[in-house]
PDB file of N, CA and C in Angstrom:
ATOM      1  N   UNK A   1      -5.934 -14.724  -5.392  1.00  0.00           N
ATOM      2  CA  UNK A   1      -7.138 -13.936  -5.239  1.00  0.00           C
ATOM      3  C   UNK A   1      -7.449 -13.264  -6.576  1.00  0.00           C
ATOM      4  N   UNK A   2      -8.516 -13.033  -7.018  1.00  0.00           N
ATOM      5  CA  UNK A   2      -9.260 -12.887  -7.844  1.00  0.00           C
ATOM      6  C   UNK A   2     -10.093 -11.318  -7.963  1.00  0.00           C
ATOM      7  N   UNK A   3      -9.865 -10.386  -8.659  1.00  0.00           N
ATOM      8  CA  UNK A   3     -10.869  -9.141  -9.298  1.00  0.00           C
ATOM      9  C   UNK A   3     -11.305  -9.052 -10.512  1.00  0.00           C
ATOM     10  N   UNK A   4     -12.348  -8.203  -9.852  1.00  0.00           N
ATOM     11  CA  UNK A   4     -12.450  -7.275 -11.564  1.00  0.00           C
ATOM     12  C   UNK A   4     -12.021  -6.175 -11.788  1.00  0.00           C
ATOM     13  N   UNK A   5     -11.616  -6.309 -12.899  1.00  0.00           N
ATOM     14  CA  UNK A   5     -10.735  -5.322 -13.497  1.00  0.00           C
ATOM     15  C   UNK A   5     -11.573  -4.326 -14.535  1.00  0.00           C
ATOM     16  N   UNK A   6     -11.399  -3.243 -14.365  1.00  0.00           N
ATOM     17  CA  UNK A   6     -11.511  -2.483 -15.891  1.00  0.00           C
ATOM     18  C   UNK A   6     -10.441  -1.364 -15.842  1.00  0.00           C
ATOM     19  N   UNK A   7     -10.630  -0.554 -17.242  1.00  0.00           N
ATOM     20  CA  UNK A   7      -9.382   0.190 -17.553  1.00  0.00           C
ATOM     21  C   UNK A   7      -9.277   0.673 -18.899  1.00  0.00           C
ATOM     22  N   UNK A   8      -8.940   1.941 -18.531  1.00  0.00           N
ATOM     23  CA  UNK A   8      -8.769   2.642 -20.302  1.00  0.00           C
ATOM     24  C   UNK A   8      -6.777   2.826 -20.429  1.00  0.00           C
ATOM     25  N   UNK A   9      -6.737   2.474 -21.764  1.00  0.00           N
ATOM     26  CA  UNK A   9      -5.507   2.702 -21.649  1.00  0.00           C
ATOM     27  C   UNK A   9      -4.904   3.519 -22.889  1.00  0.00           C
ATOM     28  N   UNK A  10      -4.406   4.948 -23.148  1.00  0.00           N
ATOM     29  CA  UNK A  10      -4.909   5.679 -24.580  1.00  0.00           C
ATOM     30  C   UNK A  10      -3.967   5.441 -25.752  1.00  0.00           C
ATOM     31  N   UNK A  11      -2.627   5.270 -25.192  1.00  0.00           N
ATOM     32  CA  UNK A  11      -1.579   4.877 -26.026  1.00  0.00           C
ATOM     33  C   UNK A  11      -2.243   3.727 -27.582  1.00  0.00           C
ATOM     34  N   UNK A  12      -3.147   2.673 -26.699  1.00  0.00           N
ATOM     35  CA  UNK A  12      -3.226   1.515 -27.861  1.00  0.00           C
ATOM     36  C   UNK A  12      -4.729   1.344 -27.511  1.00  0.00           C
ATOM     37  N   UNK A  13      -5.372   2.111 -26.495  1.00  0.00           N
ATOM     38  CA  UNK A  13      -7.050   2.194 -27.382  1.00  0.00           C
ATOM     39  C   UNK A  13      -7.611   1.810 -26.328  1.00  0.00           C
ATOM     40  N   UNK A  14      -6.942   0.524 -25.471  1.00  0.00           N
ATOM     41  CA  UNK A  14      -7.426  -0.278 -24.787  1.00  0.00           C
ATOM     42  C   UNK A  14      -8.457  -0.229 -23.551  1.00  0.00           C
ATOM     43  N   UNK A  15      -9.755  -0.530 -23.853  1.00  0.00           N
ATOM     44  CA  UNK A  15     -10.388  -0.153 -22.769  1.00  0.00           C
ATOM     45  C   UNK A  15     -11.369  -1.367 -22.102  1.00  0.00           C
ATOM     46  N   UNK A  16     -11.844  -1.439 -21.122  1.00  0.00           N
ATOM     47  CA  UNK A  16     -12.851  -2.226 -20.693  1.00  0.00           C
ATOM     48  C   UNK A  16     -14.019  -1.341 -19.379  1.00  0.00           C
ATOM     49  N   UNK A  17     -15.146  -1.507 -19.564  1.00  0.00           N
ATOM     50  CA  UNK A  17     -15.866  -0.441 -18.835  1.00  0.00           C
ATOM     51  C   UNK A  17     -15.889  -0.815 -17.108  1.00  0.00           C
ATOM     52  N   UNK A  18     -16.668  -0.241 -16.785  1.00  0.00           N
ATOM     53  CA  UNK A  18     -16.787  -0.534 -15.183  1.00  0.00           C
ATOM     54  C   UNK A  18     -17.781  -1.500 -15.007  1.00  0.00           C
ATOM     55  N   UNK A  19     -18.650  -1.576 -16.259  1.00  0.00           N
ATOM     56  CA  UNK A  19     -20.120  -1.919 -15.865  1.00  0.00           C
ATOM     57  C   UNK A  19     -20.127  -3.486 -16.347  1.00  0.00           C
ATOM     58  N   UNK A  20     -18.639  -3.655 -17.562  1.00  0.00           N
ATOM     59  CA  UNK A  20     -18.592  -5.033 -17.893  1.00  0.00           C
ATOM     60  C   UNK A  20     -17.062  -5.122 -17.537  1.00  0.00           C
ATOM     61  N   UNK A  21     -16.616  -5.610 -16.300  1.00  0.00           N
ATOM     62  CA  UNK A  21     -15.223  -5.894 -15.812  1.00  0.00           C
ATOM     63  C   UNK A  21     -14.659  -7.389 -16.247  1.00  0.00           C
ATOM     64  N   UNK A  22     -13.558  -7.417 -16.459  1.00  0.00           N
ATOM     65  CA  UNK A  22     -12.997  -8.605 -16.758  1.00  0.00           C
ATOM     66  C   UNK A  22     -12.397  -9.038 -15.147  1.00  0.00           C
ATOM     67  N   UNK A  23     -12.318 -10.357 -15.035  1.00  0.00           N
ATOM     68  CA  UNK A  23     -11.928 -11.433 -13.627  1.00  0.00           C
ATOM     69  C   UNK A  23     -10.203 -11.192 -14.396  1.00  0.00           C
ATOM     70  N   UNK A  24      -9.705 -10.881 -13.054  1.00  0.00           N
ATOM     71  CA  UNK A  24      -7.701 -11.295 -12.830  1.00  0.00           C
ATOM     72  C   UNK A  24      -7.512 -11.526 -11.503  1.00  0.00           C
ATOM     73  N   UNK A  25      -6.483 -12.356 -11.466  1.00  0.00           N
ATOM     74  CA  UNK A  25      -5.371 -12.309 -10.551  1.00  0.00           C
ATOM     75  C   UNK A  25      -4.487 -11.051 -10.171  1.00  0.00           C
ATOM     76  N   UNK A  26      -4.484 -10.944  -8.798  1.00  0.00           N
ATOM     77  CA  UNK A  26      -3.994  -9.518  -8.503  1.00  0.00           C
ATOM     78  C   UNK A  26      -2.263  -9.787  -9.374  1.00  0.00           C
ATOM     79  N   UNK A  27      -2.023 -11.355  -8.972  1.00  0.00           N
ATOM     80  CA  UNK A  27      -0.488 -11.132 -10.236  1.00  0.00           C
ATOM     81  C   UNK A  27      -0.694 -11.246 -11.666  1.00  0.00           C
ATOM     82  N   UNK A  28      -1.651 -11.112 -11.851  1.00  0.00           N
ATOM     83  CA  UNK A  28      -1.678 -10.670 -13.115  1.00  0.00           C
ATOM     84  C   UNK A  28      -1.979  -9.325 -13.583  1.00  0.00           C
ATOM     85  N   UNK A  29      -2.372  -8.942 -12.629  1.00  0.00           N
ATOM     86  CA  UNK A  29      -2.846  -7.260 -12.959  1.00  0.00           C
ATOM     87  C   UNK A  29      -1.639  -6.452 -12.774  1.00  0.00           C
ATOM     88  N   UNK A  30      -0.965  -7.209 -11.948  1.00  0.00           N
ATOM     89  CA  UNK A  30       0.404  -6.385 -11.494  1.00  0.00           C
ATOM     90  C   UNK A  30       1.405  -6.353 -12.828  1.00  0.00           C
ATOM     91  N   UNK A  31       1.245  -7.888 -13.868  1.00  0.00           N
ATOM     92  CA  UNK A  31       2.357  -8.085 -14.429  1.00  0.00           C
ATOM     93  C   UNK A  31       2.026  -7.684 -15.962  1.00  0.00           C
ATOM     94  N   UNK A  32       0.487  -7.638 -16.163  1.00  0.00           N
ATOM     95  CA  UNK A  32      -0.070  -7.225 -17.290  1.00  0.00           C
ATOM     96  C   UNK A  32      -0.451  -6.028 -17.758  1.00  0.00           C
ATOM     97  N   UNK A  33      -0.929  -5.174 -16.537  1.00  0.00           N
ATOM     98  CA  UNK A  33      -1.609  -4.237 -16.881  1.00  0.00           C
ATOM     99  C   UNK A  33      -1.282  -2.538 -16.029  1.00  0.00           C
ATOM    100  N   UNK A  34      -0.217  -2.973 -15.165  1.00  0.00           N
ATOM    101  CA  UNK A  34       0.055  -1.864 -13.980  1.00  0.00           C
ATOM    102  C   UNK A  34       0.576  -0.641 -15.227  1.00  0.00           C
ATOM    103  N   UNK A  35       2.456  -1.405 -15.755  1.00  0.00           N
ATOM    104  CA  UNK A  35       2.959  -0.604 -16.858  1.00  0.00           C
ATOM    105  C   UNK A  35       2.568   0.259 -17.528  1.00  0.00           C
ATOM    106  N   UNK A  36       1.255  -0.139 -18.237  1.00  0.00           N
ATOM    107  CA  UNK A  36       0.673   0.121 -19.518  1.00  0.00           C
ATOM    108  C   UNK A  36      -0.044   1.592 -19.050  1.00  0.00           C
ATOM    109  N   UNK A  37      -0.248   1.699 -17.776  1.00  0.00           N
ATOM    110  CA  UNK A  37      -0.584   3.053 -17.253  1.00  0.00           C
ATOM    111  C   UNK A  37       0.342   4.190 -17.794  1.00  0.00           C
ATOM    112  N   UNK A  38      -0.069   5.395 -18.929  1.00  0.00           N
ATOM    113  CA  UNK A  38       1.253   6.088 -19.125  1.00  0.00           C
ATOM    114  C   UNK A  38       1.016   7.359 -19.308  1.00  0.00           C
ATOM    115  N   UNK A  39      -0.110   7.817 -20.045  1.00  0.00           N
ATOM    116  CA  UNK A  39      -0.761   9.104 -20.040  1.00  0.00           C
ATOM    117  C   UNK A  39      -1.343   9.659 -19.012  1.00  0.00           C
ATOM    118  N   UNK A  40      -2.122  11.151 -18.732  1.00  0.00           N
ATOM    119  CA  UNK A  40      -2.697  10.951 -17.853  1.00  0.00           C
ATOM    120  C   UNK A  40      -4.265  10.861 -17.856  1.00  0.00           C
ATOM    121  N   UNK A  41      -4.744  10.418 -18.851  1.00  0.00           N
ATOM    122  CA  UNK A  41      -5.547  10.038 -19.435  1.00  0.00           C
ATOM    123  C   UNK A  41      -6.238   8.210 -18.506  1.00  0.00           C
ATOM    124  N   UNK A  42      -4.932   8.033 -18.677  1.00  0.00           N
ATOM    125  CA  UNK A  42      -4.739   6.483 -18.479  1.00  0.00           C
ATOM    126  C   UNK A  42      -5.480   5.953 -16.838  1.00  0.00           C
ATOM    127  N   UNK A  43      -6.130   4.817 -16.814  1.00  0.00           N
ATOM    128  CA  UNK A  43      -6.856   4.250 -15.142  1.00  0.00           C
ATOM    129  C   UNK A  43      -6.932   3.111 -15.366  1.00  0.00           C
ATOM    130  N   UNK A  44      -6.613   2.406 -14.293  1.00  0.00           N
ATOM    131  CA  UNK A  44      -6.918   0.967 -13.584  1.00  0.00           C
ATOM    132  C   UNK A  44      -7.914   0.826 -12.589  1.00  0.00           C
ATOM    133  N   UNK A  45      -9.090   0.557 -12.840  1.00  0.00           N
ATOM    134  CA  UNK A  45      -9.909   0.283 -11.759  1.00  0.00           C
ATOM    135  C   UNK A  45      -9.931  -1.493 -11.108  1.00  0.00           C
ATOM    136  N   UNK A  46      -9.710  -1.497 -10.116  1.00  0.00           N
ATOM    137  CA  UNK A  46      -9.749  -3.071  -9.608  1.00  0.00           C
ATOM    138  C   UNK A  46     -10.555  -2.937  -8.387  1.00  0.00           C
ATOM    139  N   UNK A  47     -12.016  -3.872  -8.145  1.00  0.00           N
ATOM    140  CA  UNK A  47     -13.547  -3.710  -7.779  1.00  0.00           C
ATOM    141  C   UNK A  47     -12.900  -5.249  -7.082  1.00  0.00           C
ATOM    142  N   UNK A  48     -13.608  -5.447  -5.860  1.00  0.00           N
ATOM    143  CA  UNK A  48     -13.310  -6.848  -5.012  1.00  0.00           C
ATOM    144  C   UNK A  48     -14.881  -7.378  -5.220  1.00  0.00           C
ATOM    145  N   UNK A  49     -15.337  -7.987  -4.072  1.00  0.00           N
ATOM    146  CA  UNK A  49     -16.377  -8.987  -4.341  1.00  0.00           C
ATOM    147  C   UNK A  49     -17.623  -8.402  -4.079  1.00  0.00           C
ATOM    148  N   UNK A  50     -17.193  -7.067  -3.188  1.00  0.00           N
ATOM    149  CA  UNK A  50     -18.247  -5.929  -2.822  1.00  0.00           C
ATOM    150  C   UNK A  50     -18.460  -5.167  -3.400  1.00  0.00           C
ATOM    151  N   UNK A  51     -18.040  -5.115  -4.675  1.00  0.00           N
ATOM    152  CA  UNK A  51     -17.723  -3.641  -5.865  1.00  0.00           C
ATOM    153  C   UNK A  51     -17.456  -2.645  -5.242  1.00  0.00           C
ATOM    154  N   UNK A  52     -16.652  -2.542  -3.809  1.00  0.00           N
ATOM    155  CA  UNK A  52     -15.414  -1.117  -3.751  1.00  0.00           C
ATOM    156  C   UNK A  52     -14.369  -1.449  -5.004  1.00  0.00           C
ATOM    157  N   UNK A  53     -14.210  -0.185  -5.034  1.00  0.00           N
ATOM    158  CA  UNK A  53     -13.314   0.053  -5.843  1.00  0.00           C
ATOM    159  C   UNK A  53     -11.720   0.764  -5.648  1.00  0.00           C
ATOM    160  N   UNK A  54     -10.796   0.016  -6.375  1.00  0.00           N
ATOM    161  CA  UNK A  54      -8.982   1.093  -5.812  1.00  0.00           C
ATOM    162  C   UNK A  54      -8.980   1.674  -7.293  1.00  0.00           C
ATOM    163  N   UNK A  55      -9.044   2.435  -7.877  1.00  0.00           N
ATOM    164  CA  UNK A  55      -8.327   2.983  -8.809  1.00  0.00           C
ATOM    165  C   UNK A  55      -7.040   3.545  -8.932  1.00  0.00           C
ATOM    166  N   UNK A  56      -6.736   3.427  -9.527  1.00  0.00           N
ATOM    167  CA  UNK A  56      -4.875   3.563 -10.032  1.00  0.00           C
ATOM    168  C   UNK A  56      -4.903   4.817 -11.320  1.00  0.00           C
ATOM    169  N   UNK A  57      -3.992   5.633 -11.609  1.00  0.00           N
ATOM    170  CA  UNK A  57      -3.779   6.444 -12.012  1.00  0.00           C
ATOM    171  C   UNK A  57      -1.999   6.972 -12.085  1.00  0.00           C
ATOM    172  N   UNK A  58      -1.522   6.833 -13.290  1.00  0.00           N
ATOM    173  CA  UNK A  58       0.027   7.787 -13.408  1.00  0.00           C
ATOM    174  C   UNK A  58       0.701   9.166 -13.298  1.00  0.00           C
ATOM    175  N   UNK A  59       1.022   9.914 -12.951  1.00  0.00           N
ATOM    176  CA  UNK A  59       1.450  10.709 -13.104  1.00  0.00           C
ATOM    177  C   UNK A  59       2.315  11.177 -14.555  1.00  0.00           C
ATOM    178  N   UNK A  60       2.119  11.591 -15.622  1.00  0.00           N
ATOM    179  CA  UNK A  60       2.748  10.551 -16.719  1.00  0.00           C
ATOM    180  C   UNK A  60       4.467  11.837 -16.294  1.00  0.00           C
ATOM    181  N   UNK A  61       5.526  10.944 -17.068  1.00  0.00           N
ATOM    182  CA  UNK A  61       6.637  11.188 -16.994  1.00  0.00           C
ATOM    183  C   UNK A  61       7.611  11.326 -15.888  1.00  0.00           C
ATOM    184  N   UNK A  62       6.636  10.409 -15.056  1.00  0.00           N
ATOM    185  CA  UNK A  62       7.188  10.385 -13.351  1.00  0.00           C
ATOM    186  C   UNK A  62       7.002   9.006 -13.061  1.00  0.00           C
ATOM    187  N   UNK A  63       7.609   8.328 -12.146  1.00  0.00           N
ATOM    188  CA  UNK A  63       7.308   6.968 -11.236  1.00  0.00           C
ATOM    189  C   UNK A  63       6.749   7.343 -10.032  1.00  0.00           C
ATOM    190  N   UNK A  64       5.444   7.922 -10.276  1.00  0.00           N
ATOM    191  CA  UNK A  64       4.500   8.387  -9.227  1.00  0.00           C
ATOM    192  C   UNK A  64       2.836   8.475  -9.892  1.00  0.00           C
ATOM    193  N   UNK A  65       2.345   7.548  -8.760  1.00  0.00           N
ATOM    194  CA  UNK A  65       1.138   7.060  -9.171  1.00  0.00           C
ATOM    195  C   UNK A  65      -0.036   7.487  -7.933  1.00  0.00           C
ATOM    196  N   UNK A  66      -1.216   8.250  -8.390  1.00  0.00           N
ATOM    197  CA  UNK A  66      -2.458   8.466  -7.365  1.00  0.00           C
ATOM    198  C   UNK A  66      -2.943   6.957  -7.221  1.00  0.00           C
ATOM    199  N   UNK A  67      -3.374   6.345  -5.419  1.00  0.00           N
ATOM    200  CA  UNK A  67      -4.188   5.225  -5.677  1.00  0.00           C
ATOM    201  C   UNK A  67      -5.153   5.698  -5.480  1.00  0.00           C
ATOM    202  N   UNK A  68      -6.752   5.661  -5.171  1.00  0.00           N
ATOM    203  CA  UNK A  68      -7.762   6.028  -4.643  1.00  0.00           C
ATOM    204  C   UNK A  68      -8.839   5.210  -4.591  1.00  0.00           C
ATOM    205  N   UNK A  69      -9.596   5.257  -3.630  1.00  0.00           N
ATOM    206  CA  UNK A  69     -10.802   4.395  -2.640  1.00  0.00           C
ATOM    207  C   UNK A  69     -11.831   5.604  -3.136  1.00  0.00           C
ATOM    208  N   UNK A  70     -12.781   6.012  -4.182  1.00  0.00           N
ATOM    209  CA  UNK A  70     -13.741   6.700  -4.664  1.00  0.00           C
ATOM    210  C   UNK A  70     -14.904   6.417  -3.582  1.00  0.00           C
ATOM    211  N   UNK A  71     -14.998   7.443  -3.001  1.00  0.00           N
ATOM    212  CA  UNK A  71     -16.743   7.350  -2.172  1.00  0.00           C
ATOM    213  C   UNK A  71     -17.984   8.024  -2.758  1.00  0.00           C
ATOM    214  N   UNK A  72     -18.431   6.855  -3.341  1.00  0.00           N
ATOM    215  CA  UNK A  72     -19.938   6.789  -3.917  1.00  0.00           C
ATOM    216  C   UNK A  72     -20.529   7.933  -3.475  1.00  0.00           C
ATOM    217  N   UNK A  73     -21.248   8.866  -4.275  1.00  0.00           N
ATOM    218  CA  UNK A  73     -22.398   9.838  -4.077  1.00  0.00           C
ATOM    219  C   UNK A  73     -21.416  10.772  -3.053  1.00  0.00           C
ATOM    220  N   UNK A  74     -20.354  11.077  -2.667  1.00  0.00           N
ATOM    221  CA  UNK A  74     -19.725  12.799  -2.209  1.00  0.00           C
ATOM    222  C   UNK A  74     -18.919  13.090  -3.128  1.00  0.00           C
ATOM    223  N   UNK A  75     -18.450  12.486  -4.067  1.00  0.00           N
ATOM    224  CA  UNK A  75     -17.288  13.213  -5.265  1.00  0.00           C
ATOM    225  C   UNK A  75     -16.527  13.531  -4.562  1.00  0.00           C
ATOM    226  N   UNK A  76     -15.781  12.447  -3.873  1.00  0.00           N
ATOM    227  CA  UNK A  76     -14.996  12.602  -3.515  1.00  0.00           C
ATOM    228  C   UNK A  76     -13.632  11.041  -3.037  1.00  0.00           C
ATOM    229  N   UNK A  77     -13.044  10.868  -3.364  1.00  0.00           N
ATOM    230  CA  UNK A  77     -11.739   9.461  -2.130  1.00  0.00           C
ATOM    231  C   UNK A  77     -10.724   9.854  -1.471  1.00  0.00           C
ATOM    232  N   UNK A  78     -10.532   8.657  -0.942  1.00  0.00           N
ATOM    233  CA  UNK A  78      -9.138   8.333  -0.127  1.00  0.00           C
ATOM    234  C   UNK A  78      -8.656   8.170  -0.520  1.00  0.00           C
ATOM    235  N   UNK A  79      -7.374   8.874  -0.842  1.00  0.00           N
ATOM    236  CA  UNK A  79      -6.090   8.551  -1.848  1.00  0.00           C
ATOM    237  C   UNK A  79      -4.955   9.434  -1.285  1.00  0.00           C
ATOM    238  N   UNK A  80      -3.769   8.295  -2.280  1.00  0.00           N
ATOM    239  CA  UNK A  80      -2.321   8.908  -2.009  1.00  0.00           C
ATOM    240  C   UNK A  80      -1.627   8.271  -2.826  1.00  0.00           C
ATOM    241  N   UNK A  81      -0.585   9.258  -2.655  1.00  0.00           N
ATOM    242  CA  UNK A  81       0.509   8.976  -3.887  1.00  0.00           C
ATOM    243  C   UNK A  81       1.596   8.052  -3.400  1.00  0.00           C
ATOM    244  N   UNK A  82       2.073   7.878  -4.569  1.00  0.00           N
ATOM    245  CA  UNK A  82       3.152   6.102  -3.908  1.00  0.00           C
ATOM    246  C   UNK A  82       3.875   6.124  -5.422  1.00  0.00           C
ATOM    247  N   UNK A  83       4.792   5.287  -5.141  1.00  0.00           N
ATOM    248  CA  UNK A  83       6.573   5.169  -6.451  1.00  0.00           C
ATOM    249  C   UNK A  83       6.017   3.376  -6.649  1.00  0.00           C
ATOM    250  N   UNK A  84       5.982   3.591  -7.822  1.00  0.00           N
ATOM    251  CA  UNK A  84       5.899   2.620  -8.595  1.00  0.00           C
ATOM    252  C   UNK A  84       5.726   0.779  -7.665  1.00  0.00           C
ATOM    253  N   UNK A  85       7.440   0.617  -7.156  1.00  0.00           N
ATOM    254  CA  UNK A  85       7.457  -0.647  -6.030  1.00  0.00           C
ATOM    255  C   UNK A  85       6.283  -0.045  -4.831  1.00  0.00           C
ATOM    256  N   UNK A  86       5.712   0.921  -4.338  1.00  0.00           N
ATOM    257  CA  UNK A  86       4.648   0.566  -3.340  1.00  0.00           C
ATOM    258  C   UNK A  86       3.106   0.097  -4.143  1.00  0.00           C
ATOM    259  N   UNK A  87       2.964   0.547  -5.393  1.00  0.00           N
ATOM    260  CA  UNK A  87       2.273  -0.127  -5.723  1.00  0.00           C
ATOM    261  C   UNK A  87       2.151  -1.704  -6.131  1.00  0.00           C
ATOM    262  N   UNK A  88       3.173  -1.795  -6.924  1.00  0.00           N
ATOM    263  CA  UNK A  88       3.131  -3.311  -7.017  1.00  0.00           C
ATOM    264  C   UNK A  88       2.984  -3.829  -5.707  1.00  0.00           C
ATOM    265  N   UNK A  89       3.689  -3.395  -4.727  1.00  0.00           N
ATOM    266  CA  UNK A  89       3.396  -4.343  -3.113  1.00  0.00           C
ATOM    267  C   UNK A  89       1.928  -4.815  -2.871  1.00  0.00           C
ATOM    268  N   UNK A  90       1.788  -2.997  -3.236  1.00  0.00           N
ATOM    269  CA  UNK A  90       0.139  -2.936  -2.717  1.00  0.00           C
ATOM    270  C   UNK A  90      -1.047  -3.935  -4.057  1.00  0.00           C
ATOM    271  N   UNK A  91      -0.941  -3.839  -4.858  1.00  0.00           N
ATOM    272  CA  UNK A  91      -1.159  -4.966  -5.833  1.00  0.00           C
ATOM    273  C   UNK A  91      -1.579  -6.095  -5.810  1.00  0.00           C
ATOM    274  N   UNK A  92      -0.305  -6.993  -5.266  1.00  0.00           N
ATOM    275  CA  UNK A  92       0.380  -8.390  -4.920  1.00  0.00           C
ATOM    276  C   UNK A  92      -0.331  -8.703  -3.191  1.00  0.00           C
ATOM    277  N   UNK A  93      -0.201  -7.742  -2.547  1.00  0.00           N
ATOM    278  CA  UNK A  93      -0.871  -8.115  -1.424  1.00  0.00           C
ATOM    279  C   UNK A  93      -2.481  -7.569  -0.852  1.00  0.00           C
ATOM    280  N   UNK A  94      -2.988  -7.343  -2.649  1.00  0.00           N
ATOM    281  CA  UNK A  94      -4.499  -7.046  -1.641  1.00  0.00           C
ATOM    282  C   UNK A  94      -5.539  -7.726  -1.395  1.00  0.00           C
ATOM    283  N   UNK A  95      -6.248  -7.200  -0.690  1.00  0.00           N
ATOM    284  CA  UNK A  95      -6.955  -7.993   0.515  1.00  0.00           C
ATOM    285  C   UNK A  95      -8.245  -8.586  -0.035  1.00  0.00           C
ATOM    286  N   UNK A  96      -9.162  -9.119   0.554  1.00  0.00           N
ATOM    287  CA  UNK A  96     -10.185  -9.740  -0.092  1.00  0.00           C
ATOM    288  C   UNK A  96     -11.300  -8.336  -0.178  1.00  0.00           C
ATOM    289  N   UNK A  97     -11.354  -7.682   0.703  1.00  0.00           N
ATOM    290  CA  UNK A  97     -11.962  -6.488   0.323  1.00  0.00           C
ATOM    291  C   UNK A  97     -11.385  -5.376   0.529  1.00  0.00           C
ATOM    292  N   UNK A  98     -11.750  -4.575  -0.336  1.00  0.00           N
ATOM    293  CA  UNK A  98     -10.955  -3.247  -0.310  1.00  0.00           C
ATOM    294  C   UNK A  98     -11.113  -1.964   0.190  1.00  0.00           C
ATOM    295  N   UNK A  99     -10.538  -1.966   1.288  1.00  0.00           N
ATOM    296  CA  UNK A  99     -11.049  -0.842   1.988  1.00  0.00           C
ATOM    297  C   UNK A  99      -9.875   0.631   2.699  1.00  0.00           C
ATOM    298  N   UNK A 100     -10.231   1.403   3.393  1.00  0.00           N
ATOM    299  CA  UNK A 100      -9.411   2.503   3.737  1.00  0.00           C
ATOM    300  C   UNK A 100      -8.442   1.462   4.505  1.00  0.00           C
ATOM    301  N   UNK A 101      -9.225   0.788   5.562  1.00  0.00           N
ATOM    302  CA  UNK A 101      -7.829  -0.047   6.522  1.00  0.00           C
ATOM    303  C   UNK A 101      -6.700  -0.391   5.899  1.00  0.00           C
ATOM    304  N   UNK A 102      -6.886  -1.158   4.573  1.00  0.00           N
ATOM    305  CA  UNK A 102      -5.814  -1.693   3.759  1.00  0.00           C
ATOM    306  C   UNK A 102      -4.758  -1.256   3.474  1.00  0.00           C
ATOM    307  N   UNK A 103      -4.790   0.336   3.504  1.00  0.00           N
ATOM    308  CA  UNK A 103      -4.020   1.436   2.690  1.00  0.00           C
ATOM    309  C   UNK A 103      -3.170   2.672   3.610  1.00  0.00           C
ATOM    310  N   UNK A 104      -2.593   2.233   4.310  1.00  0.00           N
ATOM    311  CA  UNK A 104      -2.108   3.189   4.738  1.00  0.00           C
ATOM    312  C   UNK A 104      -1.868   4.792   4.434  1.00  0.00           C
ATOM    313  N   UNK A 105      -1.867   5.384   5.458  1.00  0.00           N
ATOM    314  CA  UNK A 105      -1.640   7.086   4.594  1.00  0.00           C
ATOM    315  C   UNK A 105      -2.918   7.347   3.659  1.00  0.00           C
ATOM    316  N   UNK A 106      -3.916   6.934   3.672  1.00  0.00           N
ATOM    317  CA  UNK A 106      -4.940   7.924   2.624  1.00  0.00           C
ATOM    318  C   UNK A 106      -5.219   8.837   3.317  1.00  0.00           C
ATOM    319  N   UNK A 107      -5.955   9.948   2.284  1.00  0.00           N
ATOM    320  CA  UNK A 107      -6.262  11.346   2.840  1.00  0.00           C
ATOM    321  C   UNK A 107      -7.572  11.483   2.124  1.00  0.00           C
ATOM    322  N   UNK A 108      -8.195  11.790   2.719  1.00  0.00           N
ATOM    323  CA  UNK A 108      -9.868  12.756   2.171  1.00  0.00           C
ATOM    324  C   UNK A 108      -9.228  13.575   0.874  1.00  0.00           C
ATOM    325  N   UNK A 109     -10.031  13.483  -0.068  1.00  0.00           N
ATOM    326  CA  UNK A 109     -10.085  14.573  -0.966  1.00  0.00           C
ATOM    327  C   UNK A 109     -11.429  15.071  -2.078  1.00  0.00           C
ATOM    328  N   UNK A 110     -11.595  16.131  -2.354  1.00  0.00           N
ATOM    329  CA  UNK A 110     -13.194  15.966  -2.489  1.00  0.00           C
ATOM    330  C   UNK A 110     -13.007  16.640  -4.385  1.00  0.00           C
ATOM    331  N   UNK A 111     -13.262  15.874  -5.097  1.00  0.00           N
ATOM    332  CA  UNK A 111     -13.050  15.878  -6.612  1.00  0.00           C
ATOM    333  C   UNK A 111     -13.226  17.505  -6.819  1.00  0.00           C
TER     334      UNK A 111
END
């Protein structure tokens, strides 16, 4: 299965916008680009075929990562925190669209 990807990454510069996403493999996003998350600066956005969006985020100096489901126009997502192996799971097994069902444990939170 197949996304788009974007992502800033501050350590080495690396960025790609939301508005021009690059196409991956969820194993490739897992094996290329999860790591490289390290500041807290640092985001992974991965958009399915509907442009929802999961964003990813580090905690830096911890193996604890925010995921979040952003809802358009309330400033606000569904998110929760997870150790490094629940993300890769969650990664490797996501779905063709991306939604709250997918994700067990999210919680409302309003930016």
């Amino acid at each position: 299965m197949h996304y788009q990807v974007f992502y800033f990454f501050e350590a080495s510069g690396d960025s790609i916008e939301s508005t021009s996403p690059v196409e991956m493999s969820a194993k490739s996003i897992r094996e290329e680009l999860l790591h490289r998350l390290e500041s807290e600066d640092d985001y992974l956005g991965i958009m399915d075929g509907r442009d929802n969006v999961l964003q990813i985020l580090r905690h830096p100096g911890q193996d604890r990562y925010w995921v979040e489901l952003p809802v358009e126009g309330a400033k606000a997502s569904y998110g929760r925190h997870m150790a490094l192996a629940e993300v890769e799971a969650l990664i490797v097994g996501l779905p063709r669209v991306l939604d709250r069902g997918g994700i067990p444990g999210l919680e409302y939170r309003p930016w």
